[in-house]
Protein backbone atom coordinates (compact mmCIF):
# COMPACT_ATOMS: atom_id res chain seq x y z
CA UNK A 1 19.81 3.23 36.35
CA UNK A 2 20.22 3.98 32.89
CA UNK A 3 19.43 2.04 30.00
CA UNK A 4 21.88 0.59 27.71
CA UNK A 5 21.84 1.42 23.92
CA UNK A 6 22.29 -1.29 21.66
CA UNK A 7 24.74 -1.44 18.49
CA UNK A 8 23.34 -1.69 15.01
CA UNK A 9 25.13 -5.22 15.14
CA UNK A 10 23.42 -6.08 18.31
CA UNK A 11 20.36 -5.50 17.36
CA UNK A 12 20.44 -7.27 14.13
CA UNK A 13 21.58 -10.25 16.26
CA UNK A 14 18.84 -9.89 18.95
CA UNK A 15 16.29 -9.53 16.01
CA UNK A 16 17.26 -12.79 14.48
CA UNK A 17 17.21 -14.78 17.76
CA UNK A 18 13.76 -13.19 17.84
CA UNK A 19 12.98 -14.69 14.31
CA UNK A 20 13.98 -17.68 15.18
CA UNK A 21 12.16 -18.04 18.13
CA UNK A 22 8.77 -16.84 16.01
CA UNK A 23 9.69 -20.02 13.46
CA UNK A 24 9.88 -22.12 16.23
CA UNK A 25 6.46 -20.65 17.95
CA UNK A 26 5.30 -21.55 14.39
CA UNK A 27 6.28 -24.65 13.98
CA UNK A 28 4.57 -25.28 17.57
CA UNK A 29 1.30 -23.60 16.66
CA UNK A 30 0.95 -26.15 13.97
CA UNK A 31 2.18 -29.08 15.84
CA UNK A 32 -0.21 -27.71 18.78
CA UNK A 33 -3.58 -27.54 16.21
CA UNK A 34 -2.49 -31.03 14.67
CA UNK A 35 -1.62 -29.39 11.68
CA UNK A 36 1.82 -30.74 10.89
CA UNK A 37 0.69 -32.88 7.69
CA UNK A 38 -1.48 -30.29 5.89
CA UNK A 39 -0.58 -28.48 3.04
CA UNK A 40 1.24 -24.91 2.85
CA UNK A 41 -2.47 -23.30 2.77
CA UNK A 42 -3.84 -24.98 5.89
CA UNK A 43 -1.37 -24.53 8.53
CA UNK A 44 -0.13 -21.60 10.16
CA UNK A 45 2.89 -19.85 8.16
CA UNK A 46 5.12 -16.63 8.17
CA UNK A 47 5.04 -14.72 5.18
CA UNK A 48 5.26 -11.11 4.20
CA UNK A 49 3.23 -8.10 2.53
CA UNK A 50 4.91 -5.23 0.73
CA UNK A 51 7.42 -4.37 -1.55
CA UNK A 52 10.64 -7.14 -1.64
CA UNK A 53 12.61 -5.43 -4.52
CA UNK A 54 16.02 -6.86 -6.19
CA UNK A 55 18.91 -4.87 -5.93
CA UNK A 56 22.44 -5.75 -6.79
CA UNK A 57 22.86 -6.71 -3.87
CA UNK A 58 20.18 -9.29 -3.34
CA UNK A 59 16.52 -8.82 -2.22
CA UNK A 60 16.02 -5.40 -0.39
CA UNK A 61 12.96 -6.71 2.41
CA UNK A 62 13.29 -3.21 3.95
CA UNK A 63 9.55 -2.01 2.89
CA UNK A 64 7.42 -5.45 3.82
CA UNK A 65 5.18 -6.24 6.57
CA UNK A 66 6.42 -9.88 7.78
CA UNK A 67 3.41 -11.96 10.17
CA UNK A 68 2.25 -14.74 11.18
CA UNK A 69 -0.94 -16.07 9.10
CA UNK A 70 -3.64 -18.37 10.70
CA UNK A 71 -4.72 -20.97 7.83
CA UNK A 72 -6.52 -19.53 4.31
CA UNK A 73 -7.09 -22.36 2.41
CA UNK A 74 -7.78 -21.74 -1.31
CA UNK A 75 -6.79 -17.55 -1.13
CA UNK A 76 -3.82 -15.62 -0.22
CA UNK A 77 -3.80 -13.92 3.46
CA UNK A 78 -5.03 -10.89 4.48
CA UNK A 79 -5.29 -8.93 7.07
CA UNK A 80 -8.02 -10.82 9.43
CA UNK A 81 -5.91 -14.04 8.75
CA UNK A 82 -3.21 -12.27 10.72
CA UNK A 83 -1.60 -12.54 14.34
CA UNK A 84 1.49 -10.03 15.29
CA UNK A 85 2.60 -8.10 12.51
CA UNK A 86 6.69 -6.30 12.26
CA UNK A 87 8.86 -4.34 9.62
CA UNK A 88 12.06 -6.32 8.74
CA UNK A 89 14.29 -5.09 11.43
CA UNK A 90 12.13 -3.82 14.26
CA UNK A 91 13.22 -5.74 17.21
CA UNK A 92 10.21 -4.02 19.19
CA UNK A 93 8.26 -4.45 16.52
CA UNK A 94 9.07 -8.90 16.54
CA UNK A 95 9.02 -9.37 20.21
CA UNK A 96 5.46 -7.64 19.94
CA UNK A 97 4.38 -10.50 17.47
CA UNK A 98 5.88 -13.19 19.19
CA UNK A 99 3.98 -11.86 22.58
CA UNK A 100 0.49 -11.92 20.27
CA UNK A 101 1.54 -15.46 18.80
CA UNK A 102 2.05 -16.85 22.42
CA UNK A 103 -0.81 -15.78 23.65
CA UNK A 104 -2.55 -17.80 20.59
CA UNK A 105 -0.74 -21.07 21.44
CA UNK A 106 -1.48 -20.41 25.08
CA UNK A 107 -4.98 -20.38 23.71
CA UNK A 108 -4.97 -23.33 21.38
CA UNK A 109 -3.11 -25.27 24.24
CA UNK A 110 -5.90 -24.42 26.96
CA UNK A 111 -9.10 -25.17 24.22
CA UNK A 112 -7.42 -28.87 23.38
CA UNK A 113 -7.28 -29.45 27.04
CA UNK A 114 -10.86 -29.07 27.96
């Protein structure tokens, strides 16, 4: 059996189902930790490190480090704050993060049970 090469288009789309299933995971985390109410600072967000640079044809995210950030109140992320970590379009790279930020809900879900 061989395996099947994706387009570039393909993989663009399979990357942003990807992201959009890491929002969601988000999204859960909080909802998961009760942390649906708190400010931008205390729940878990998405965000990005690196170099987002404006071209003339919008923002070039090609040289940032997008992850998921447990809460930091008062301070900006850094790296300890982080769980699963990709380059804008790595589709290896995003379903790697969103297998790290399952196994943290998985986590959170099993410690609120006991």
């Amino acid at each position: 059996m061989t395996a099947r090469t994706r387009t570039a288009e393909e993989t663009a789309q399979a990357f942003a189902r990807q992201e959009a299933l890491l929002l969601a995971e988000v999204a859960e985390l909080n909802e998961v930790l009760g942390l649906t109410d708190a400010d931008h600072s205390h729940k878990v967000t998405h965000g990005y490190i690196g170099n987002a640079k404006m071209g003339r044809d919008g923002w070039d995210m090609s040289d940032v480090l997008w992850s998921v950030y447990l809460p930091h109140p008062g301070r900006v992320g850094k790296d300890s704050d982080r769980v699963g970590a990709y380059r804008t379009g790595s589709l290896d790279g995003i379903v790697a993060a969103r297998r790290e930020l399952l196994a943290v809900i998985k986590g959170a879900r099993l410690a609120r049970s006991i």
